[in-house]
Protein backbone atom coordinates (compact mmCIF):
# COMPACT_ATOMS: atom_id res chain seq x y z
CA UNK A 1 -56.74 187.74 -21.25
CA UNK A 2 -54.79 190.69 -21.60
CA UNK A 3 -51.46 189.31 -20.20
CA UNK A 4 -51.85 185.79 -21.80
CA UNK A 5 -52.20 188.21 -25.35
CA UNK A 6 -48.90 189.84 -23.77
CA UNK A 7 -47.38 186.45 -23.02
CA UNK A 8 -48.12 185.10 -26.13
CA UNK A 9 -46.83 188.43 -28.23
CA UNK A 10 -43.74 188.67 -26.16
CA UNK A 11 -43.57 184.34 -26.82
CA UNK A 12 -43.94 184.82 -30.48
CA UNK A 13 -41.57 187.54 -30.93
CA UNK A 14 -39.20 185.44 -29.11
CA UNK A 15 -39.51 182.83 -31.58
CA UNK A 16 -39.20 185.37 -34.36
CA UNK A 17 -35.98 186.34 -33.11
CA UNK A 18 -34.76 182.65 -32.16
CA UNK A 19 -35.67 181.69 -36.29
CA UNK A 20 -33.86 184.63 -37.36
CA UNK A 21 -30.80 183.54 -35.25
CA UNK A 22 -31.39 179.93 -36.14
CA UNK A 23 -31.70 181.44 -40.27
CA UNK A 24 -28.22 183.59 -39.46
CA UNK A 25 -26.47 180.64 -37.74
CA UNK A 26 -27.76 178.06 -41.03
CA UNK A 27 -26.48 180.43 -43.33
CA UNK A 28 -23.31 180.45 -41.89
CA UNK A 29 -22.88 176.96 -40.95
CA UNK A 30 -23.38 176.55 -44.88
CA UNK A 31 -20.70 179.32 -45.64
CA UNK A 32 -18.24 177.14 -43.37
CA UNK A 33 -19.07 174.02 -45.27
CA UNK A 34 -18.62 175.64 -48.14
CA UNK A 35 -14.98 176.97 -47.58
CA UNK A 36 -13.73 173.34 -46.03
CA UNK A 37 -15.36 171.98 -49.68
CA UNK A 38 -13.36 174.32 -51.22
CA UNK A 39 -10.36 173.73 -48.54
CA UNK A 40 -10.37 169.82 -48.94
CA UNK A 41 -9.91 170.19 -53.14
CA UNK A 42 -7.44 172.66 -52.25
CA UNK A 43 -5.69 169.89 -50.37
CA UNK A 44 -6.66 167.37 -52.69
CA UNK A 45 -5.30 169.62 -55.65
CA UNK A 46 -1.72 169.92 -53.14
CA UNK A 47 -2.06 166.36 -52.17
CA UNK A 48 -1.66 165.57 -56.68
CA UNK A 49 1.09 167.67 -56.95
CA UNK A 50 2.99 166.50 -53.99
CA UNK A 51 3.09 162.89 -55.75
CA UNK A 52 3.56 164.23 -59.04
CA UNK A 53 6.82 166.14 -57.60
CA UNK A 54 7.59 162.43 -55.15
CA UNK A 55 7.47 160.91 -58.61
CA UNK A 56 10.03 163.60 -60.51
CA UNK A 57 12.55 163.36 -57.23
CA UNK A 58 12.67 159.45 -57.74
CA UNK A 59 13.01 159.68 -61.47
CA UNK A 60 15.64 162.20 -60.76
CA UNK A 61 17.51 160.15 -58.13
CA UNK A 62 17.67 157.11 -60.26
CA UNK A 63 18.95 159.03 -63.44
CA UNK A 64 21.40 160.70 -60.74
CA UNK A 65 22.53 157.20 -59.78
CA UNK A 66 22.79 155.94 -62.80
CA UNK A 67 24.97 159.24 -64.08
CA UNK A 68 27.00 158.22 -60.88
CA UNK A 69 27.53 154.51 -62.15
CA UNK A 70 28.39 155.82 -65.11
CA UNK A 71 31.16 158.40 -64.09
CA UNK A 72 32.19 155.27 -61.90
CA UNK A 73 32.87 153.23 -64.41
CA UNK A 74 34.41 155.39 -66.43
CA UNK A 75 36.74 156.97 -63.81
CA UNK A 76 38.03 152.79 -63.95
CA UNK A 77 38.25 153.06 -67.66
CA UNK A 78 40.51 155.89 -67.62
CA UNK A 79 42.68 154.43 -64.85
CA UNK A 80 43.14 151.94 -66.72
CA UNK A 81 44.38 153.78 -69.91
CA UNK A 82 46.82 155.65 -67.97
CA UNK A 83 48.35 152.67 -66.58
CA UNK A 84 48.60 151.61 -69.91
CA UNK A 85 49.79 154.76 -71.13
CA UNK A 86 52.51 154.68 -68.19
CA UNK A 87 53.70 151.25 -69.13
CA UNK A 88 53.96 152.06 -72.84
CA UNK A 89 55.63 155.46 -71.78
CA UNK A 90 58.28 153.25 -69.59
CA UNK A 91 58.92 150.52 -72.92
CA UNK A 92 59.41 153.97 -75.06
CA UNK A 93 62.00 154.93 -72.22
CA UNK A 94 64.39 152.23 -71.72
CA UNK A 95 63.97 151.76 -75.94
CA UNK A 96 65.18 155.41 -75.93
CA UNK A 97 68.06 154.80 -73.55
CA UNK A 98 68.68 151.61 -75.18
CA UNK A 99 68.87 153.54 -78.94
CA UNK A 100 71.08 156.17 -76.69
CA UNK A 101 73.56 153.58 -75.50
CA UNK A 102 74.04 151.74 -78.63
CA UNK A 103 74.27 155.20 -80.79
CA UNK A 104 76.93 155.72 -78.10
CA UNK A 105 79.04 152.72 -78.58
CA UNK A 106 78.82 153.13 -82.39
CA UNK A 107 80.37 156.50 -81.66
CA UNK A 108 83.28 155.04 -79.96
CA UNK A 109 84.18 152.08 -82.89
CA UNK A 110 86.94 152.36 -84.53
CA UNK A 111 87.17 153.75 -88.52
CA UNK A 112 86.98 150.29 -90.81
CA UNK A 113 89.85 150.24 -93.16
CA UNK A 114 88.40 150.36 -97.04
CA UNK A 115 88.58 147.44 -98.71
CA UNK A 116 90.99 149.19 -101.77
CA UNK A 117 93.95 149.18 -98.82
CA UNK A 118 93.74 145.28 -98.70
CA UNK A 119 92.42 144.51 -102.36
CA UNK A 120 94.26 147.35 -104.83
CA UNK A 121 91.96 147.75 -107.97
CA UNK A 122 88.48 146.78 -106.06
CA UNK A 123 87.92 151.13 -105.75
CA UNK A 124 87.30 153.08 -108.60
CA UNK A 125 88.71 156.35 -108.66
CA UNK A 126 86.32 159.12 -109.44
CA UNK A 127 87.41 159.41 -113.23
CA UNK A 128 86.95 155.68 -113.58
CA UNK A 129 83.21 155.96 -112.54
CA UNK A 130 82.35 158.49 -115.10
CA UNK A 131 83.66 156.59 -117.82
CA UNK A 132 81.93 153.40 -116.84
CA UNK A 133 78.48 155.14 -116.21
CA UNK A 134 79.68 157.37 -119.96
CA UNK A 135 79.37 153.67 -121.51
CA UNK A 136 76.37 152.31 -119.89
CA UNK A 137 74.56 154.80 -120.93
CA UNK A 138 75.59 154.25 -124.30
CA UNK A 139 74.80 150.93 -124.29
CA UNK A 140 70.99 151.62 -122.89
């Protein structure tokens, strides 16, 4: 009986040790579950602001396309004005040379006679002015 006492002693310290490994091994097996909990709302957390930031770019991109449209369209505008301003530059141009000739041939007419050398009397001479002006104002 002796050795079965043995047997069973050395059995049931074997078990003891086997539950405390079995305890150890629970206790970490719940430690591990416990970090991937925390882990997954980590990701979960990451996996939010990854959308929230997807969402921001595409906002972004469209109000960077639309600035884009916009810069387009008024690039064309101002092409536009300059052409116009080109074409009104060009009118003011050939006016100018156009004033330029004509203020040239003016230059090269002739003096006109005064009408006194063809109708004697029609000129008043300088005294003659004074007097009339003298007696219009006397008359006012």
């Amino acid at each position: 009986m002796h050795r079965t006492t043995q047997t069973i002693h050395r059995t049931t310290q074997t078990i003891h040790r086997t539950t405390q490994t079995m305890h150890r091994t629970t206790q970490t097996i719940h430690r591990t579950t416990q970090t991937i909990h925390r882990t997954t709302q980590t990701m979960h957390r990451t996996t939010q602001t990854m959308h929230r930031t997807t969402q921001t770019i595409h906002r972004t991109t469209q109000t960077m396309h639309r600035t884009t449209q916009t810069i387009h369209r008024t690039t064309q505008t101002m092409h536009r004005t300059t052409q116009t301003i080109h074409r009104t530059t060009q009118t003011i141009h050939r006016t100018t040379q156009t004033i330029h000739r004509t203020t040239q041939k003016l230059g090269r007419v002739r003096a006109v006679p005064r009408l006194c050398g063809f109708y004697p009397g029609i000129c008043l001479t300088t005294e003659e002015k004074a007097r009339r002006n003298l007696s219009h104002g006397s008359h006012t």
